[in-house]
Protein backbone atom coordinates (compact mmCIF):
# COMPACT_ATOMS: atom_id res chain seq x y z
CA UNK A 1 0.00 0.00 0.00
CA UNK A 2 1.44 3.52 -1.07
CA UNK A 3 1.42 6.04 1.93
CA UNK A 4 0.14 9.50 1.34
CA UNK A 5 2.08 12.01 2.87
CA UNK A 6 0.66 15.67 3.77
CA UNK A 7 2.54 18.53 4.30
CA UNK A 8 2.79 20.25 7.88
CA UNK A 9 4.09 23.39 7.06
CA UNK A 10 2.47 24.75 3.79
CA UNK A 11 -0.22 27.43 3.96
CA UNK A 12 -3.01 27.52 1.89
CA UNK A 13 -4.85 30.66 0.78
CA UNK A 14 -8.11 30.59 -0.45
CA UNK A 15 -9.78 33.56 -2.55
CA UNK A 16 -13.83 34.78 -1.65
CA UNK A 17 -15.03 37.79 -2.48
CA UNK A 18 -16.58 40.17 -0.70
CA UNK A 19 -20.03 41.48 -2.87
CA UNK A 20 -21.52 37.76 -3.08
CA UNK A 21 -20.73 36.04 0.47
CA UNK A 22 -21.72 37.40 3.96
CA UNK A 23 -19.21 37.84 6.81
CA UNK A 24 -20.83 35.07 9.54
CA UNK A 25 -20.29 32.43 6.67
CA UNK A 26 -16.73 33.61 5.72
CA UNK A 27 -15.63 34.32 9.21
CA UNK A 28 -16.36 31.02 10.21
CA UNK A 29 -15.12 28.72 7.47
CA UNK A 30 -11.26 30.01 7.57
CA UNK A 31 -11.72 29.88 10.87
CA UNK A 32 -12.40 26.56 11.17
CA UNK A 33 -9.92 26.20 8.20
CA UNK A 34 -7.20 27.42 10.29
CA UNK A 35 -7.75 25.35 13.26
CA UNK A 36 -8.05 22.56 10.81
CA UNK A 37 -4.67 23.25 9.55
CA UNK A 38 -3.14 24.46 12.66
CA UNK A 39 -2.50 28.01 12.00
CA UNK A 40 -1.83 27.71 8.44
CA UNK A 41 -4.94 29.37 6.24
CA UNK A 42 -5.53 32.65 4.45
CA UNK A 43 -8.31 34.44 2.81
CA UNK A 44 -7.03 36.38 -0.21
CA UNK A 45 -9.70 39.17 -0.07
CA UNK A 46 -11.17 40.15 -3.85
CA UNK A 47 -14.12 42.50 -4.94
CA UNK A 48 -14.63 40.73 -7.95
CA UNK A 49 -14.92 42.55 -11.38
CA UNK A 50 -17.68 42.05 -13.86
CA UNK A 51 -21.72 41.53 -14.06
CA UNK A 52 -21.55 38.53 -14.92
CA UNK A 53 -20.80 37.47 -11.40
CA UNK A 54 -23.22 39.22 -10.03
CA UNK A 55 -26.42 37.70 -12.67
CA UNK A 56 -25.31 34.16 -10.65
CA UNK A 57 -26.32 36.05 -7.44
CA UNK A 58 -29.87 37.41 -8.25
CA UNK A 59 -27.98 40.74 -9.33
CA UNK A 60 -28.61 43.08 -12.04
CA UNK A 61 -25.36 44.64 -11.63
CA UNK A 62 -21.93 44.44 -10.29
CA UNK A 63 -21.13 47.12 -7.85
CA UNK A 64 -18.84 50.02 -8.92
CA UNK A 65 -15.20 50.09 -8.48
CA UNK A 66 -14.74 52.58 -5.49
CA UNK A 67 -18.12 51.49 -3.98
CA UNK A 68 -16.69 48.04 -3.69
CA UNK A 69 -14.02 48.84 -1.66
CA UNK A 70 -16.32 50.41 0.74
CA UNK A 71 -17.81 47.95 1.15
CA UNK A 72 -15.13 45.13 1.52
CA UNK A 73 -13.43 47.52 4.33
CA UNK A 74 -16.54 47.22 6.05
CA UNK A 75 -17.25 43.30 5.40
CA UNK A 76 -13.41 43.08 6.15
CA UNK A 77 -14.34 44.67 9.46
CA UNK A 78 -17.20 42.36 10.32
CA UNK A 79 -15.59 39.54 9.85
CA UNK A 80 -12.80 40.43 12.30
CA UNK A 81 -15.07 41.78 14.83
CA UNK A 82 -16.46 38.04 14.43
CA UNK A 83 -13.21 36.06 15.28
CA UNK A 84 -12.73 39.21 18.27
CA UNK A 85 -15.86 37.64 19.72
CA UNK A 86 -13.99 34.41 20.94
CA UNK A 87 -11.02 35.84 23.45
CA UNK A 88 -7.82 33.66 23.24
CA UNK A 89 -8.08 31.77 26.66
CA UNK A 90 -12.26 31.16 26.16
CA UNK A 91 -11.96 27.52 25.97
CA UNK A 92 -12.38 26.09 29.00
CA UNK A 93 -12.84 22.19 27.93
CA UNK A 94 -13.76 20.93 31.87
CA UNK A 95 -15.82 17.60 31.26
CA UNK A 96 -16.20 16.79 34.87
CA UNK A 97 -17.65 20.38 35.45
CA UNK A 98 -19.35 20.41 32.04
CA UNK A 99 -18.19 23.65 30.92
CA UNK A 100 -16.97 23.78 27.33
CA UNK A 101 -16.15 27.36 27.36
CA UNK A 102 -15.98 30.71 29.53
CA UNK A 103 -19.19 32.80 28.81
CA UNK A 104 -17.98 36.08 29.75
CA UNK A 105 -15.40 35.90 27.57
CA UNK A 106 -17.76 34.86 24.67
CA UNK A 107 -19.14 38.00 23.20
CA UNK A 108 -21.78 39.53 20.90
CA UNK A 109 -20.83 41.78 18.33
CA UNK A 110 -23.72 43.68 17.40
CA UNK A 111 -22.27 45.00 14.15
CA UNK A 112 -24.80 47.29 11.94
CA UNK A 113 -22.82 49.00 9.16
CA UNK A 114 -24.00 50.22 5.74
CA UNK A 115 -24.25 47.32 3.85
CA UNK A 116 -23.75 44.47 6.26
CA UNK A 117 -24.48 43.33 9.76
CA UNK A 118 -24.33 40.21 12.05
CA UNK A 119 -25.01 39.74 15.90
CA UNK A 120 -22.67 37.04 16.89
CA UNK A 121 -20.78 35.53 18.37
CA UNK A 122 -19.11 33.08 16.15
CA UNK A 123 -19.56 29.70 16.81
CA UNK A 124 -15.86 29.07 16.22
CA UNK A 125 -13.26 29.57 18.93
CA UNK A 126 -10.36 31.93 18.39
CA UNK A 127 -7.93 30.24 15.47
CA UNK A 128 -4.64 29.76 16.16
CA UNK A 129 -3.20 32.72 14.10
CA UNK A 130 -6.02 35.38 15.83
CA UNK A 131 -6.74 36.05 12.10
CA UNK A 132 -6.08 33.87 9.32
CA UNK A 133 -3.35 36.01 7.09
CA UNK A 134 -5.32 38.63 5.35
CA UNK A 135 -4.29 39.15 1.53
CA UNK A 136 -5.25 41.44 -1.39
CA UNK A 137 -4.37 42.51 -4.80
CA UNK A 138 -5.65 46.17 -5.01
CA UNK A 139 -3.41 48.60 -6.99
CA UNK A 140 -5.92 51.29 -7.80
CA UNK A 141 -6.10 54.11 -5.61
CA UNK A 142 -8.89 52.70 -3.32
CA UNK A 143 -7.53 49.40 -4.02
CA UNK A 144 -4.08 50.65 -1.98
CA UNK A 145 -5.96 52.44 0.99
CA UNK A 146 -7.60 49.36 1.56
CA UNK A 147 -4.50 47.65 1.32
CA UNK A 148 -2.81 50.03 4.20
CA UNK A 149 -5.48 49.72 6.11
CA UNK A 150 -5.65 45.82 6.64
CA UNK A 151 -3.80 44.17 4.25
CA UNK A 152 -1.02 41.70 5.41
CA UNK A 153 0.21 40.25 2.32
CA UNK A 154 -0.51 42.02 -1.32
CA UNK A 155 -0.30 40.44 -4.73
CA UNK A 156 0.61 43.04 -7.16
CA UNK A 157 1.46 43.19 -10.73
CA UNK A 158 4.18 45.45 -12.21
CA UNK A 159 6.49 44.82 -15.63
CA UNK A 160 9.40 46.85 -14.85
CA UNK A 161 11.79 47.34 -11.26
CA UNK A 162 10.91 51.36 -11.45
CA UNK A 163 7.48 50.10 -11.82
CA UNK A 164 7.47 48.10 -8.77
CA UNK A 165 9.70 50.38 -6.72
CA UNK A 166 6.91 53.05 -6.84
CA UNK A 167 3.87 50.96 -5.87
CA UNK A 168 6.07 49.54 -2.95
CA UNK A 169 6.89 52.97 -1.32
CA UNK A 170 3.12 54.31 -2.58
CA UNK A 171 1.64 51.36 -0.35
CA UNK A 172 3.95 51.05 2.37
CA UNK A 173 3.67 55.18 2.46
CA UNK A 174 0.08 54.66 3.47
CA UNK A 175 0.44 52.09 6.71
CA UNK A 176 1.21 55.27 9.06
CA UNK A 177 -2.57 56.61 8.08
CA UNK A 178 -3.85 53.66 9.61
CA UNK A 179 -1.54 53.18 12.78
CA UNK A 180 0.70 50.63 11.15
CA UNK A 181 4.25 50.01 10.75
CA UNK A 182 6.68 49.44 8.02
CA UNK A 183 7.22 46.22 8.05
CA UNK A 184 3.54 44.45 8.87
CA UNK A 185 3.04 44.03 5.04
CA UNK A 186 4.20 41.76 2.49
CA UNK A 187 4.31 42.95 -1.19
CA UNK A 188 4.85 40.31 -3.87
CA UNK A 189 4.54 41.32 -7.17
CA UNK A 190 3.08 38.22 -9.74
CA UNK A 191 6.30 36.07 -11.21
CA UNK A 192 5.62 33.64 -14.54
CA UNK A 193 9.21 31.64 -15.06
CA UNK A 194 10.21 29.92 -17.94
CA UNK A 195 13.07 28.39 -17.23
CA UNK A 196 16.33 26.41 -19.86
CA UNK A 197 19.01 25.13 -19.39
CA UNK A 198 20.40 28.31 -21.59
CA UNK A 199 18.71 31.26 -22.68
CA UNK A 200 17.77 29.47 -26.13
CA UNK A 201 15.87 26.38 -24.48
CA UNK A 202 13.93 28.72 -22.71
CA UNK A 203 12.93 31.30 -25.41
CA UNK A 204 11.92 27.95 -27.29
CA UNK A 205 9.48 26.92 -24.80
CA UNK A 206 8.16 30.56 -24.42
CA UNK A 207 7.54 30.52 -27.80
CA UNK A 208 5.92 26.61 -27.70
CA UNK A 209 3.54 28.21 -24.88
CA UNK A 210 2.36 30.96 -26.73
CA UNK A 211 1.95 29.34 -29.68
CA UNK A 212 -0.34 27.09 -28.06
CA UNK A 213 -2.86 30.23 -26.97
CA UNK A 214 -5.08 30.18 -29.88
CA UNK A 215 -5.92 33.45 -32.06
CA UNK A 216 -9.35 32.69 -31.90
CA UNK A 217 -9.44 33.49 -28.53
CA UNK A 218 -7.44 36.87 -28.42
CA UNK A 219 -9.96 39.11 -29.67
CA UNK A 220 -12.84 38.24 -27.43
CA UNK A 221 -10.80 37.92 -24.13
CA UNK A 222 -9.44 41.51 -25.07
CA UNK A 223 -12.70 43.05 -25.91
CA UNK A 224 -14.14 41.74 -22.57
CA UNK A 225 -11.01 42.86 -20.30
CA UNK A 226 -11.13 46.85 -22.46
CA UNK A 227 -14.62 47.05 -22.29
CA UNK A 228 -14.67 47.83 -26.60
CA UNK A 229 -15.75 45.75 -29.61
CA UNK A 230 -12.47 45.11 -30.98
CA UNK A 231 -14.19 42.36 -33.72
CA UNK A 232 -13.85 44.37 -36.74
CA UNK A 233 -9.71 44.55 -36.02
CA UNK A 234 -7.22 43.08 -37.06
CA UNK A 235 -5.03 40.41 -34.60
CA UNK A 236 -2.04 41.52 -36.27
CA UNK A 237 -2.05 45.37 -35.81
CA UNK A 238 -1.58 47.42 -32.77
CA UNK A 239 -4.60 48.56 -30.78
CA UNK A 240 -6.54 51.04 -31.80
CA UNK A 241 -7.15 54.18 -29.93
CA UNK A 242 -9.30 53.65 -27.14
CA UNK A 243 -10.83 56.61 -25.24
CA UNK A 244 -10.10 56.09 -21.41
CA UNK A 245 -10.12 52.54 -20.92
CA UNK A 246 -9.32 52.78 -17.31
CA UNK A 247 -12.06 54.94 -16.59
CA UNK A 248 -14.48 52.92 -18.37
CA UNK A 249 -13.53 50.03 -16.86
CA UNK A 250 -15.45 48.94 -13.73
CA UNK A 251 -13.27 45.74 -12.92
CA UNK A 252 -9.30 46.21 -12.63
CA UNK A 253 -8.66 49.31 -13.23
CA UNK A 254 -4.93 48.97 -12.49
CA UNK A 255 -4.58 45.96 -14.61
CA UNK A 256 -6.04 47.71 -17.95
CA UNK A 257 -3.70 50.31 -16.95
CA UNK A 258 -0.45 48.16 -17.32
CA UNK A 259 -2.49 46.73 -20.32
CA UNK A 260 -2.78 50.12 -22.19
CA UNK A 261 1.00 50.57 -20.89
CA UNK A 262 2.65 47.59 -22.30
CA UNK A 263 0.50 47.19 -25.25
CA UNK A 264 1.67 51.64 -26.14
CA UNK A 265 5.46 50.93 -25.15
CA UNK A 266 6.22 48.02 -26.83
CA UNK A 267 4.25 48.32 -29.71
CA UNK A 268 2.36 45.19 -29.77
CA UNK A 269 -0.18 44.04 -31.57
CA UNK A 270 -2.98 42.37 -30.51
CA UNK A 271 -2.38 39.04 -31.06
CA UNK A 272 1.10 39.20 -29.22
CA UNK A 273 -0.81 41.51 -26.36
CA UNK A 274 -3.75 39.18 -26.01
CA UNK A 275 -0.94 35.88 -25.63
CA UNK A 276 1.60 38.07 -23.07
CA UNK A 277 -1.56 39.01 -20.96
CA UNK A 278 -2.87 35.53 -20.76
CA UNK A 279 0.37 33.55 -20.60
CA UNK A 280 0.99 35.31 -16.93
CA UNK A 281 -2.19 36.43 -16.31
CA UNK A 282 -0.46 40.06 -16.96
CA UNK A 283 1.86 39.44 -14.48
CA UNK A 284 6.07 39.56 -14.89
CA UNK A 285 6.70 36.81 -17.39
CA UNK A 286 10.33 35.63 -16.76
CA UNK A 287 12.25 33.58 -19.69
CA UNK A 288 15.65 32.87 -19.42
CA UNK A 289 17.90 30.67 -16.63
CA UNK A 290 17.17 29.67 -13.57
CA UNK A 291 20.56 31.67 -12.37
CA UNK A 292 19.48 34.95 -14.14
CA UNK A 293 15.95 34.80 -12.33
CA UNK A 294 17.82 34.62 -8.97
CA UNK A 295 19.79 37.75 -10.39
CA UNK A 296 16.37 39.08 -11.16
CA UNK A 297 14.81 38.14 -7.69
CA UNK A 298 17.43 39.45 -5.68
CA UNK A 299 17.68 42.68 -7.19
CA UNK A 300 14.31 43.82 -7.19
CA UNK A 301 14.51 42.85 -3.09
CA UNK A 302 17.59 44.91 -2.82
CA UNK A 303 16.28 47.69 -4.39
CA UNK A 304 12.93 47.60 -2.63
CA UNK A 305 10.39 46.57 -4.99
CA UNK A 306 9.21 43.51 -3.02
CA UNK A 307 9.53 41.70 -0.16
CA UNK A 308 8.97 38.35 -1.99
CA UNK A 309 7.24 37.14 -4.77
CA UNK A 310 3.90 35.36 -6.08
CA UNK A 311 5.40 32.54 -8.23
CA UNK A 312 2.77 31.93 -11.01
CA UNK A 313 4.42 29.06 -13.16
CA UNK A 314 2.75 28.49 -16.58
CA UNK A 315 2.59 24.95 -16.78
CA UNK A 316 1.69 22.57 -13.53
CA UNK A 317 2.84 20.73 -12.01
CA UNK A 318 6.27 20.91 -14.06
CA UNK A 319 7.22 24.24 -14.12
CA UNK A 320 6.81 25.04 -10.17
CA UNK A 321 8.88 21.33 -9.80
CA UNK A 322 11.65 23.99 -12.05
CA UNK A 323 11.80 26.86 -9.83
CA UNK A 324 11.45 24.43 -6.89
CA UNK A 325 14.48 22.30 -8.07
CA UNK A 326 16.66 24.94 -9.83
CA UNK A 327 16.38 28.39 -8.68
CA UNK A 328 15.34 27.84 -4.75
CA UNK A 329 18.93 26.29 -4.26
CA UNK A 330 20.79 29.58 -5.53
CA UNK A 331 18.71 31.74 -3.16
CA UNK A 332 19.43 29.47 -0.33
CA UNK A 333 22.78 29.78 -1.37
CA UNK A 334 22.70 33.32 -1.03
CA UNK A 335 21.11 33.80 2.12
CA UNK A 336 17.25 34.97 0.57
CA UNK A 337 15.54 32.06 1.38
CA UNK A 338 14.77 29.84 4.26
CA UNK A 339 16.65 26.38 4.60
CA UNK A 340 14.51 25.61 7.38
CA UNK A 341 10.97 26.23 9.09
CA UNK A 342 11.55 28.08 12.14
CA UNK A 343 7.71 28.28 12.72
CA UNK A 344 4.75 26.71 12.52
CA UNK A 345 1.85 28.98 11.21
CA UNK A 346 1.70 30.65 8.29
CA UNK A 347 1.98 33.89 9.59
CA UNK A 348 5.47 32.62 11.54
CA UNK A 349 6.62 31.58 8.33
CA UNK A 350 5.87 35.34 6.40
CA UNK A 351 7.16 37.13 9.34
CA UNK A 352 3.80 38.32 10.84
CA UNK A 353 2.86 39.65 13.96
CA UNK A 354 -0.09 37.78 15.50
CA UNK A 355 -2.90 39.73 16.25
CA UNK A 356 -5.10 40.52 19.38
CA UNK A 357 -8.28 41.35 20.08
CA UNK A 358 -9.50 44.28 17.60
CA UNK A 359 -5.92 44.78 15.88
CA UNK A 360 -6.37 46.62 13.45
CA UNK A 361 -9.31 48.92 14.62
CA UNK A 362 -7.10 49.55 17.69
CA UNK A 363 -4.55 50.90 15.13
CA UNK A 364 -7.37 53.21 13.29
CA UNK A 365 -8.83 54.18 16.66
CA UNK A 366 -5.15 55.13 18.16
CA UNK A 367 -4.44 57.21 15.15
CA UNK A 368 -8.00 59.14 14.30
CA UNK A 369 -7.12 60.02 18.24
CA UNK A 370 -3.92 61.62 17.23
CA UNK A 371 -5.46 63.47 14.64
CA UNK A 372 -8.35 64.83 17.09
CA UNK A 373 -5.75 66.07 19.34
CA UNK A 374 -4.02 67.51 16.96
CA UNK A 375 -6.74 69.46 15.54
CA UNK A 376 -7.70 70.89 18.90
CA UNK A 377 -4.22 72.02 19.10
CA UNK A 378 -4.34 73.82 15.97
CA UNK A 379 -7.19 76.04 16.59
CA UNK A 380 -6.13 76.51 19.96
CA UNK A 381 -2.68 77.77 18.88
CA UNK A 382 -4.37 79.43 15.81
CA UNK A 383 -6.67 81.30 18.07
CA UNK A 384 -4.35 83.54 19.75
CA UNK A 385 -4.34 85.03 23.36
CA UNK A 386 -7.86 83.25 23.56
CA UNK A 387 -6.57 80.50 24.01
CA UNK A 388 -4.57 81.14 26.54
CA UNK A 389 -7.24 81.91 28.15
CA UNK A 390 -9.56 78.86 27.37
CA UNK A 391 -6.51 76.50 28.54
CA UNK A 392 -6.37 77.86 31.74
């Protein structure tokens, strides 16, 4: 008989989105999927993009972009407020007393926002990570406030190192706003390899791989994604002037951005834009040796673009086995990744603080504070000898 083995240090992330679930449900199935997994879950937090989603949920239309991220900040909020209602040392587990847990620390939550609300308490205990690690992938505007304000690990997307380098410092620029440090974020910008033994192996299996995308399917996935009827063009020339794209678009707006960008700067046509976008999803697509993607890696760390990376191989399960096999060695080599798992959770493992009861409102709460104070400073300093008078 063949034993299975499991792995007992691997975290795994799942995506929900925010407009089509309700916080009690979500709250409580990574909750139990972290206890489950002891300590090891995430929920990668998405708004979703297009109608079409929301016809399968009785809707006539999807939300629009900035709305959206209202209203994730305040299902984001729910949720947490929901694994708050369990305190850390709740379970009591006496079987000769019959207690399972400690009622007064067991607690409604009574939450009654705009769009969503739920009375608690969960009927989960407290996971083992507080919160399962909380990831996003906004790079709009909104989409990077919400980011600051809870995000924990962010998928991103940029072609180019001064690309990345600006969204990295944008981001991390933003933490302070919401009473966070440098440091309690994760940025890790989408990576396709393709890896050779030399620089011609691999550009022959980027070129097998693209070849295998068919034309047929270029001009509708393009039309979709720019929101314009691009059926009467040809594959083979460049795209045609589009007026504002980004603005039109209600699903990623960042993402038709770097579309627009890379399709203008490189001069592609459509056919060879419609195959880059949806070879790597428009992510970084890598081609070349696994020694020049260390070189790659490790400079765009140094230079503070990232603090890791989102490996998106194109084929599975061979070309993860590639960059598992032939570039993690050189980074171990030099010193950028882990030879062994010093933790046990997944937030151990990113280098995440663990998080009490109401972490990140806390944070808000301690800074909107600051900012009261401060204003009552101002217009007491701005109001001359009466104020003097009033602080006396």
């Amino acid at each position: 008989m063949r034993t299975l083995c499991a792995t007992e240090k691997i975290g795994l992330t799942a995506t929900v989105s925010t407009p089509y679930n309700e916080p009690f449900n979500v709250a409580r199935k990574f909750s139990s999927l972290d206890h489950i997994s002891g300590g090891r879950a995430g929920w990668n937090i998405v708004t979703s993009q297009q109608d079409v989603e929301a016809f399968n949920y009785g809707k006539d239309k999807h939300p629009e972009h900035g709305l959206r991220y209202e209203m994730a900040r305040e299902f984001v909020d729910a949720v947490t407020r929901l694994w708050d209602s369990w305190e850390d040392d709740a379970l009591v587990l006496d079987r000769e007393a019959g207690q399972f847990a400690d009622g007064s620390k067991v607690r409604t939550v009574d939450f009654k926002g705009n769009w969503y609300k739920t009375r608690g308490p969960l009927n989960v205990p407290r996971s083992p990570q507080g919160y399962p690690v909380l990831i996003q992938a906004g790079s709009s505007g909104p989409g990077q406030d919400f980011a600051a304000s809870t995000g924990e690990v962010i998928f991103t997307a940029q072609q180019s190192l001064e690309a990345a380098k600006t969204f990295y410092e944008s981001v991390n620029s933003k933490l302070a706003d919401y009473g966070r440090e440098r440091g309690s974020m994760k940025i890790m910008p989408g990576l396709s390899p393709i890896l050779g033994a030399t620089v011609e192996e691999a550009q022959a299996r980027y070129r097998q791989l693209q070849e295998l995308i068919p034309r047929s399917a270029i001009t509708g996935f393009l039309s979709a994604f720019l929101n314009i009827d691009l059926s009467g063009y040809s594959l083979d020339d460049q795209l045609p002037d589009i007026p504002d794209p980004v603005e039109k678009s209600n699903g990623m707006k960042s993402r038709v951005q770097l579309i627009m960008d890379m399709a203008r700067s490189e001069q592609l046509s459509m056919l060879e834009l419609g195959r880059r976008i949806l070879g790597a999803r428009g992510h970084m697509q890598f081609v070349g040796t696994p020694e020049q993607l260390a070189d790659l890696m490790e400079h765009w760390f140094d230079e503070y673009g990232c603090d890791g990376f989102n490996i998106m191989p194109p084929v599975l399960p061979g070309g993860l086995d590639d960059f598992v096999d032939q570039v993690v060695p050189i980074l171990q080599q030099r010193g950028l990744f882990r030879e062994e798992y010093t933790g046990s959770t997944l937030r151990e493992h990113l280098g995440l603080e663990r998080p009490g009861i109401g972490h990140f409102r806390n944070k808000w709460a301690s800074v909107q504070g600051e900012a009261a104070n401060a204003s009552v400073n101002e217009s007491l300093v701005g109001s001359g000898n009466d104020a003097a008078v009033a602080g006396q």
